[in-house]
Protein backbone atom coordinates (compact mmCIF):
# COMPACT_ATOMS: atom_id res chain seq x y z
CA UNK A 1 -111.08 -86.05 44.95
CA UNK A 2 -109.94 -89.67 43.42
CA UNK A 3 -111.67 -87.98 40.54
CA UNK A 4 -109.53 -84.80 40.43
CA UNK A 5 -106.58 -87.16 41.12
CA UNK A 6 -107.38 -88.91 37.68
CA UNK A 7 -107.96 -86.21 35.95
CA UNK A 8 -104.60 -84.32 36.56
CA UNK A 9 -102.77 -87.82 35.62
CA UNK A 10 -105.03 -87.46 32.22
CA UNK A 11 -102.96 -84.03 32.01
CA UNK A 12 -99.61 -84.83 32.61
CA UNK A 13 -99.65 -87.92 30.42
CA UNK A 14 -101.31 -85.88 27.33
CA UNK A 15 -98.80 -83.29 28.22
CA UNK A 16 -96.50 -85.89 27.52
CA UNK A 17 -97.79 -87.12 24.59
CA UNK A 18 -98.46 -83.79 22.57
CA UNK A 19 -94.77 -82.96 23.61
CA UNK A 20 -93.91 -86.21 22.18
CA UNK A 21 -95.71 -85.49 18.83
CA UNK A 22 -94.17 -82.05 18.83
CA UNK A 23 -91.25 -83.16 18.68
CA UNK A 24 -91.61 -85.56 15.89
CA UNK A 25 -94.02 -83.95 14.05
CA UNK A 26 -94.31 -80.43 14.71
CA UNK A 27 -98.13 -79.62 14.24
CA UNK A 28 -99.02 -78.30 17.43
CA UNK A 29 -98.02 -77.44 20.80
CA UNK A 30 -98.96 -78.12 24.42
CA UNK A 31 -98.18 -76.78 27.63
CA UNK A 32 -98.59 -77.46 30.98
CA UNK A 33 -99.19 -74.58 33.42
CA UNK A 34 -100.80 -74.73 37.34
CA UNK A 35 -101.26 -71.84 39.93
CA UNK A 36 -101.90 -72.42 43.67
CA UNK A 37 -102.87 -69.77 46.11
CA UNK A 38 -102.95 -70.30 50.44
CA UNK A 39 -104.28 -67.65 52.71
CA UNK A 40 -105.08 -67.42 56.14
CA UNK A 41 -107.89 -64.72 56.92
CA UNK A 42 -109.04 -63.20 60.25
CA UNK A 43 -112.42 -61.58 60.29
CA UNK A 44 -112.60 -59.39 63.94
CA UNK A 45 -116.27 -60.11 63.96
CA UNK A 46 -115.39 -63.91 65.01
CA UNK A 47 -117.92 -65.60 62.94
CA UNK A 48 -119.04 -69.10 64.45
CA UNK A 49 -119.19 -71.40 61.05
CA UNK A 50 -115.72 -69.15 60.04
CA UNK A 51 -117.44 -67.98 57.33
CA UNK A 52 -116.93 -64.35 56.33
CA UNK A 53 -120.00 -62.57 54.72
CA UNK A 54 -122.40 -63.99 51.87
CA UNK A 55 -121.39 -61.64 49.26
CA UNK A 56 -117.77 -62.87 49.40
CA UNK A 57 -116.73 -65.53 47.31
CA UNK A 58 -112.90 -65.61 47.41
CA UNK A 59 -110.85 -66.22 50.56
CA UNK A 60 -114.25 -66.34 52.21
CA UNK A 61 -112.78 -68.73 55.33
CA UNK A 62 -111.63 -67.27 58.48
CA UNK A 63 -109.34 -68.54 61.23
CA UNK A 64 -108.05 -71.17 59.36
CA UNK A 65 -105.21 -71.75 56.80
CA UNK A 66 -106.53 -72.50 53.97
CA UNK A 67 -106.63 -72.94 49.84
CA UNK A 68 -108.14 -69.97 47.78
CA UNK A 69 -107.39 -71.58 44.35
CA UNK A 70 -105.38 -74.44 43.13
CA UNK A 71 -105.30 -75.19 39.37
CA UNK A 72 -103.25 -77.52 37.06
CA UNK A 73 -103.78 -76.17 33.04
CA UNK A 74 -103.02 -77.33 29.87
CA UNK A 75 -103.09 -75.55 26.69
CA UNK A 76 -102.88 -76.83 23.13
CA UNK A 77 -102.08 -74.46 20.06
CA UNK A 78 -101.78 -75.64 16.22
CA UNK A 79 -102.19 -73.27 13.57
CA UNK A 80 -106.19 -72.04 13.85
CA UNK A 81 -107.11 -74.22 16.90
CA UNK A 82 -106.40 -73.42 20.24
CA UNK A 83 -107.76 -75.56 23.37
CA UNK A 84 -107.51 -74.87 27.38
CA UNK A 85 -108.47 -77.30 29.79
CA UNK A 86 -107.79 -76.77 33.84
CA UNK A 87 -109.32 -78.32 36.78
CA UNK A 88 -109.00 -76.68 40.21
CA UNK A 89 -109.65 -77.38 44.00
CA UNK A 90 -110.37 -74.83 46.75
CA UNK A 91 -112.43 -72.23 48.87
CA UNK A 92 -113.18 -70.51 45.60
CA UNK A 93 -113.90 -73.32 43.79
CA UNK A 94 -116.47 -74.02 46.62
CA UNK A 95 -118.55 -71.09 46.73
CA UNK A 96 -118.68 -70.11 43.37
CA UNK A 97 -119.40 -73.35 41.59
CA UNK A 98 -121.76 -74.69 44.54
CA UNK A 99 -124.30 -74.88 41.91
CA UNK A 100 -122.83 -76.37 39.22
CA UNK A 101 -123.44 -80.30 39.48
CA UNK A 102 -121.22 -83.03 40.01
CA UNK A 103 -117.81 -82.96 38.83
CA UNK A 104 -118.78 -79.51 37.19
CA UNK A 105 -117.77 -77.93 40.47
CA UNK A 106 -113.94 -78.41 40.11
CA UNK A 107 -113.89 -77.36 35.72
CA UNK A 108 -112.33 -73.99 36.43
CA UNK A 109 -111.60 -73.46 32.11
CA UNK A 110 -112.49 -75.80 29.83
CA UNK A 111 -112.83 -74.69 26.06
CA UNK A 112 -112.04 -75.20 22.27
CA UNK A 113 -111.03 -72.40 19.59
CA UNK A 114 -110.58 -72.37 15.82
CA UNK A 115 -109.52 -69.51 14.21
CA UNK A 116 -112.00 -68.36 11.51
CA UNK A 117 -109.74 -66.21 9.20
CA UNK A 118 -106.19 -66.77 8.01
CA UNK A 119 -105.29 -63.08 7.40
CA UNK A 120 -107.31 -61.78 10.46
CA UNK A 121 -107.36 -61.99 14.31
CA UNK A 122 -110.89 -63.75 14.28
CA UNK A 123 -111.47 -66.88 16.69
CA UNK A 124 -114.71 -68.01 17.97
CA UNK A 125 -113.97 -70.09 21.05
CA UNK A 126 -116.85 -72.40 22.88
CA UNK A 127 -116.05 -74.04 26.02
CA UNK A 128 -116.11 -72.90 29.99
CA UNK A 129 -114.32 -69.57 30.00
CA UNK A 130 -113.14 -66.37 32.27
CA UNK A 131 -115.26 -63.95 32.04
CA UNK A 132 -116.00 -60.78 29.78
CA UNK A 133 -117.20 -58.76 32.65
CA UNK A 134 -114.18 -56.45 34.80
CA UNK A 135 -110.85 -56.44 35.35
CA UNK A 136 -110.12 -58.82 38.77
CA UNK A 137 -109.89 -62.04 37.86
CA UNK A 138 -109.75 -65.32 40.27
CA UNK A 139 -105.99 -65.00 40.32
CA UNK A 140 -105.09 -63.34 43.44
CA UNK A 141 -101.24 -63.47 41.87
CA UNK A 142 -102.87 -61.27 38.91
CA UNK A 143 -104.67 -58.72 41.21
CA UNK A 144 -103.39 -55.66 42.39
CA UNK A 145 -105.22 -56.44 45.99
CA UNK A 146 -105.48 -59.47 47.68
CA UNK A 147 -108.58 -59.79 47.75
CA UNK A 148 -111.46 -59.15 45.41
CA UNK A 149 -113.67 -55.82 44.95
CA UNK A 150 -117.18 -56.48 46.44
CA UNK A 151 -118.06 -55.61 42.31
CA UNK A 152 -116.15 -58.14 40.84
CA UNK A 153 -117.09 -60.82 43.54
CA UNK A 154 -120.95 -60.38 42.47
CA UNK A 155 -120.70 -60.21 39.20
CA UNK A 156 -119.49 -63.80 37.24
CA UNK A 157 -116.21 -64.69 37.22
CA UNK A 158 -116.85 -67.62 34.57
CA UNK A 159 -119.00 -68.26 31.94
CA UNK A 160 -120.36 -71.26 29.64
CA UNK A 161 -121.02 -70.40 25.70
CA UNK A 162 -119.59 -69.31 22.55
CA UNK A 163 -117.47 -66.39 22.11
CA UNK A 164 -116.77 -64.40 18.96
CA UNK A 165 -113.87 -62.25 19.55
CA UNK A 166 -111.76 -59.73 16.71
CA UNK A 167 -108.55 -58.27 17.60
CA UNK A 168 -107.17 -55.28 15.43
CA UNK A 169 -103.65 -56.35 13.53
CA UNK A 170 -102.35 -53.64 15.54
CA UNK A 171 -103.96 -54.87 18.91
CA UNK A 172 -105.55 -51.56 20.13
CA UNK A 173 -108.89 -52.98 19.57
CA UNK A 174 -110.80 -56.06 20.86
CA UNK A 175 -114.87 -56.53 19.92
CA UNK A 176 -116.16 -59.88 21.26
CA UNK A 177 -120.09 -60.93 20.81
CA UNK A 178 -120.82 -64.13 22.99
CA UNK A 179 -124.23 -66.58 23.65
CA UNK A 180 -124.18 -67.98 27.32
CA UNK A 181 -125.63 -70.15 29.59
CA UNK A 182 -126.22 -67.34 31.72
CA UNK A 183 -125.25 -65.46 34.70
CA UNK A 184 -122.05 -67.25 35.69
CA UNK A 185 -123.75 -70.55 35.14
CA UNK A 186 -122.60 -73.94 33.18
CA UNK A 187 -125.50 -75.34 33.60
CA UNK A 188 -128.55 -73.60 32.51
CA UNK A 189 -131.65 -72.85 35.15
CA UNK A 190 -134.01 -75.81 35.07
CA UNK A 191 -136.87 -74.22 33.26
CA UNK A 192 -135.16 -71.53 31.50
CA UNK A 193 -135.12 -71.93 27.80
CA UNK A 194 -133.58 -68.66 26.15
CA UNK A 195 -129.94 -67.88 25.73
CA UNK A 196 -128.56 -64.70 27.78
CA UNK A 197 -125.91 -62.47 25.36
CA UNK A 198 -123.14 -60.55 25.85
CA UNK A 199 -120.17 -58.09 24.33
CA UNK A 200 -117.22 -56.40 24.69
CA UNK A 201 -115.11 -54.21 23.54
CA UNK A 202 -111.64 -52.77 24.47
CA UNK A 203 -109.37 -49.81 23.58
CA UNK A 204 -105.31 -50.29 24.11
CA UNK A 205 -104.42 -46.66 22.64
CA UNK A 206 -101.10 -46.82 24.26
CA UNK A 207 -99.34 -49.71 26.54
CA UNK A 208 -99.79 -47.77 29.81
CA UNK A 209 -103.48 -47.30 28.88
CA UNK A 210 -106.67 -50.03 29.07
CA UNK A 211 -110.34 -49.19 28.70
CA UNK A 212 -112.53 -51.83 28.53
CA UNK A 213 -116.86 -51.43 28.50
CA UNK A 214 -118.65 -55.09 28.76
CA UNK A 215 -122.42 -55.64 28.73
CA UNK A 216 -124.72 -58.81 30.07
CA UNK A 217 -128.32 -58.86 28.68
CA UNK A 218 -130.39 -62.41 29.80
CA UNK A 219 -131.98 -63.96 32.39
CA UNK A 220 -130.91 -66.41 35.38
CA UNK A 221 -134.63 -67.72 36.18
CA UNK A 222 -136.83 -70.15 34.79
CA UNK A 223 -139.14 -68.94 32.16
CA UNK A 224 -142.05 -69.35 35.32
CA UNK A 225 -140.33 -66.23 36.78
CA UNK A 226 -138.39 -64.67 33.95
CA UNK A 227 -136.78 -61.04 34.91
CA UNK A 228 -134.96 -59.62 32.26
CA UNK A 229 -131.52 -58.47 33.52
CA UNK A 230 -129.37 -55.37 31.98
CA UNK A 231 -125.45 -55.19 32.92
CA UNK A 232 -122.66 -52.81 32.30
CA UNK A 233 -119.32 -52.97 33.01
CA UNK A 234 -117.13 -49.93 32.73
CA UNK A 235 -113.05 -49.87 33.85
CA UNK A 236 -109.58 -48.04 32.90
CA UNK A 237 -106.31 -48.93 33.92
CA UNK A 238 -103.89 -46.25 33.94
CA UNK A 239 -99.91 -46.76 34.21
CA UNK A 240 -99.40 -43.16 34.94
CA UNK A 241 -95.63 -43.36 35.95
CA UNK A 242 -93.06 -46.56 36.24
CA UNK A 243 -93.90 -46.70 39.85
CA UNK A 244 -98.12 -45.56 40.37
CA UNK A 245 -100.85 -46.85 38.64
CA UNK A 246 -104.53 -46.37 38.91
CA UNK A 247 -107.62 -48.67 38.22
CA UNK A 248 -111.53 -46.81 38.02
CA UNK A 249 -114.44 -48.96 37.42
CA UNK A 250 -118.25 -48.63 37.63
CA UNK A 251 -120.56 -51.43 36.95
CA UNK A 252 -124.26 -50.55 37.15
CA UNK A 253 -127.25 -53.41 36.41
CA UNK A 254 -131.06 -53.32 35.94
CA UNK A 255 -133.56 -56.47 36.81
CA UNK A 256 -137.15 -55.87 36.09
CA UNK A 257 -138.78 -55.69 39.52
CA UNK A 258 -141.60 -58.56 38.52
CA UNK A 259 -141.87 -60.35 35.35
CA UNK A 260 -143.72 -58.31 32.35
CA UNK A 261 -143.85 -55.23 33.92
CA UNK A 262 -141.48 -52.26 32.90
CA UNK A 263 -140.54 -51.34 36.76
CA UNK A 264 -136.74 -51.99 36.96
CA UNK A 265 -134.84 -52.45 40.07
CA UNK A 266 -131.46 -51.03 39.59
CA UNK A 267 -127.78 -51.58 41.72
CA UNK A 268 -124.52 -49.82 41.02
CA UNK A 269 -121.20 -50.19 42.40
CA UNK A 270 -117.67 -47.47 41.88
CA UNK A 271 -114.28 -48.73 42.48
CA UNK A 272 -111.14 -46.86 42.46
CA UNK A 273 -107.89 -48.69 43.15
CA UNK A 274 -104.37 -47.16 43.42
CA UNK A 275 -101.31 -48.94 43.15
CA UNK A 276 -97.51 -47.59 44.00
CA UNK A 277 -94.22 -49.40 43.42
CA UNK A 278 -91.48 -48.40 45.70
CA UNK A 279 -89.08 -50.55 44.65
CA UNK A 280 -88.10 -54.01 43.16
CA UNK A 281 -90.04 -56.94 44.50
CA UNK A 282 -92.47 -54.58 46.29
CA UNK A 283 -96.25 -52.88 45.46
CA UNK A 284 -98.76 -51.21 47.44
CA UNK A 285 -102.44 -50.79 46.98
CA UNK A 286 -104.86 -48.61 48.25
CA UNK A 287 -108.45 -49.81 47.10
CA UNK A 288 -111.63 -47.43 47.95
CA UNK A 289 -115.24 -49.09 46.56
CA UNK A 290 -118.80 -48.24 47.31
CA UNK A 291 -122.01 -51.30 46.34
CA UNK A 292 -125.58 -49.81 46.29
CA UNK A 293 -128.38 -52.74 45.77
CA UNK A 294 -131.12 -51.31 47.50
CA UNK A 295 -133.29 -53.85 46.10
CA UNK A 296 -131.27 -56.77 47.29
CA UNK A 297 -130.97 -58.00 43.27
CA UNK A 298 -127.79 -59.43 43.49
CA UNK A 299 -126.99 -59.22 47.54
CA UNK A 300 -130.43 -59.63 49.63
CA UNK A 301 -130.26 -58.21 53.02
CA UNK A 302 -133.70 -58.03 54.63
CA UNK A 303 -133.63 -54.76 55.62
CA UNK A 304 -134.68 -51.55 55.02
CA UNK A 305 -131.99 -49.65 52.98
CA UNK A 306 -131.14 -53.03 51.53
CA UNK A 307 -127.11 -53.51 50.65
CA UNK A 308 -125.13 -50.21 50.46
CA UNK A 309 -121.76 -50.77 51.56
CA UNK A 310 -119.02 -48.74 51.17
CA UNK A 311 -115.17 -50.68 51.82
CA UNK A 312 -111.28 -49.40 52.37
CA UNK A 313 -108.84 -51.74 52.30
CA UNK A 314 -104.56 -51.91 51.89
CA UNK A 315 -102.45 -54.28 50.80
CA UNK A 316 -98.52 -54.93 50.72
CA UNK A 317 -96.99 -57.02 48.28
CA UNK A 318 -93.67 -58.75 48.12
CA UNK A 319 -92.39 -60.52 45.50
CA UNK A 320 -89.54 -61.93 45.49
CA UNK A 321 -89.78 -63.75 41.99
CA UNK A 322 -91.58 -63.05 39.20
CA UNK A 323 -93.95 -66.22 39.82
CA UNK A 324 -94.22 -66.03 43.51
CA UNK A 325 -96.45 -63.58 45.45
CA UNK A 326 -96.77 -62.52 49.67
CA UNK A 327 -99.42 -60.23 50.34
CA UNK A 328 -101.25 -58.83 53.30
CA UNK A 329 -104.15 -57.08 53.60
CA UNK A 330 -106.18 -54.83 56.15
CA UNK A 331 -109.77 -54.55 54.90
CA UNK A 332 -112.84 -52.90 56.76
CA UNK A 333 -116.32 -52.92 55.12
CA UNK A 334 -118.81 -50.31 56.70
CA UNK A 335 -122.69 -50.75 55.89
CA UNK A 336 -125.91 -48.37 56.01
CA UNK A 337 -127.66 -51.19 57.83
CA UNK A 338 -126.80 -53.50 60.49
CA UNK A 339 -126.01 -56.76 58.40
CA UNK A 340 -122.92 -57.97 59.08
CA UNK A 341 -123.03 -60.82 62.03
CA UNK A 342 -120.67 -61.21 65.28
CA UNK A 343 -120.36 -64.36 67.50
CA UNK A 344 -122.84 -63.35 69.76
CA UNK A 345 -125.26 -63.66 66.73
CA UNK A 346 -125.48 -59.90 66.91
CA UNK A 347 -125.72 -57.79 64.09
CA UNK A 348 -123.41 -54.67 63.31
CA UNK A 349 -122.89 -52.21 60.53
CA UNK A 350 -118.72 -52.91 60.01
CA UNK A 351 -116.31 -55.67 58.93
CA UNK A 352 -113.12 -55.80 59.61
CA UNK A 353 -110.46 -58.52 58.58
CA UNK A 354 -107.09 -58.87 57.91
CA UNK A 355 -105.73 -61.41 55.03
CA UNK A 356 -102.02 -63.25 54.52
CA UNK A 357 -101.87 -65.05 51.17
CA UNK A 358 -98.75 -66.72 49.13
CA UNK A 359 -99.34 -67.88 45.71
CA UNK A 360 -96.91 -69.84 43.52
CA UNK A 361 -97.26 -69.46 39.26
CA UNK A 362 -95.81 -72.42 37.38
């Protein structure tokens, strides 16, 4: 934490500073940005260690009030360079960076950007950054449910590499090519030695329209055990009217089954998510999602359908300022197998919890 502490003084004082040298010299500019999320979650099954299942990574903590995500961010833009750097603290921080070493664990964006071209929108940025892959991000605040899709929470939310990215002069288009570390990972595997890729590209034909197809082709094993993974990522988001709007995805991956054979394992997982705004300062979402990993590639049950869980959830939103957000959630998770654990250390087939959150933007 004393860490952390320092770190955030680093920030403010170079905030400081570059506003300083703005000021007198104007050649760049720097600002200084934060976001901090509490929840308190209630899982019905009554977990003993409050933890809610495996596969969930973000407000994971039940029966106690808690911190999803707290960042502090600062940004620095001159001309063709362009820099982020923002540590964070919480539950999500937690699970998602538990293997990332040392002070690793608490870099939620660090990166650097130069922009190639002078005429055209060309950057390539290097650095820890969000991910290419869907359209939930780790900002609840950003989300159109409170909490995450049981897609987007199994598929990386970060990433470590370079990024290539074009934007259109017209900004309907977006191609990115990028080298990573792999699989939501700063650190490479010990023992892995090859790069994992990835792209993306993104269609804006209109402002109330978004389709976006992303793609993840590496491994995240050592070369020992190498099994090459394939990764799509498929969404639209669709302002229909002022007041409804509707998000589809489908992400569907491929591992091979054991390394140099051609035998692939294969998981998919739909989403549909509708959201309705009744008035000013208020939203509500109705989110419907289905995850099939019979193979237990990316969620490892044990049993003998493996993971396919299908989930309903509904959320109500009010916000009473643009940068402030109070949300509540009913969510219930239903599985083909018994895999979801009670305090009696029994094992059932639904999940059921209900989630309070209030996030500040600044």
């Amino acid at each position: 934490m004393k860490k952390i502490l320092t770190g955030v003084a680093v920030l403010m004082t170079a905030a400081g500073m570059a506003q300083d040298t703005t000021k007198s010299e104007n050649k760049g500019q720097f600002t200084f940005s934060g976001y901090a999320e509490a929840y308190y979650s209630y899982d019905f099954g009554k977990p003993k260690d409050n933890n809610r299942p495996g596969f969930i990574y973000s407000h994971n903590r039940s029966n106690e009030f808690n911190v999803n995500l707290a960042f502090v961010k600062g940004s620095y833009t001159a001309g063709r360079i362009r820099a982020n750097i923002a540590l964070g603290v919480g539950t999500y921080m937690n699970a998602n960076y538990a293997a990332e070493p040392g002070v690793l664990k608490n870099i939620y964006e660090a990166n650097v950007g130069y922009k190639l071209s002078r005429t055209k929108n060309l950057w390539l940025d290097m650095g820890i950054m969000p991910s290419h892959i869907g359209f939930e991000s780790a900002i609840s605040k950003d989300c159109w449910t409170v909490t995450r899709s049981v897609l987007a929470e199994n598929s990386p939310y970060y990433e470590s590499g370079a990024k290539l990215t074009y934007t259109t002069d017209n900004n309907k288009w977006l191609f990115s090519a990028m080298a990573l570390n792999g699989w939501q990972r700063i650190q490479r595997v010990a023992g892995n030695s090859l790069m994992s890729w990835g792209t993306q590209v993104q269609f804006k034909p209109t402002d109330n329209v978004s389709l976006n197809y992303s793609t993840f082709v590496g491994t995240d094993k050592p070369d020992s055990t190498r099994l090459w993974r394939y990764f799509h990522n498929l969404y639209g988001i669709f302002q229909l009217t002022n007041k409804l709007g509707l998000t589809l995805g489908f992400d569907v991956g491929q591992e091979q089954a054991k390394k140099g054979e051609s035998k692939m394992n294969t998981w998919y997982a739909p989403v549909a998510i509708v959201r309705y705004t009744p008035a000013d300062k208020w939203a509500i979402a109705l989110r419907g999602e289905y995850y099939n990993d019979e193979h237990g590639v990316i969620i490892s049950t044990g049993t003998p359908n493996g993971f396919k869980t299908s989930g309903l959830s509904a959320n109500v939103d009010y916000l009473p300022a643009q940068n402030i957000a109070l949300r509540l959630e009913g969510r219930m998770l239903n599985s083909k197998d018994d895999i979801f654990l009670k305090t009696n250390e029994s094992l059932t087939g639904t999940n059921a919890a209900v989630t309070f959150s209030a996030a500040v933007s600044f």
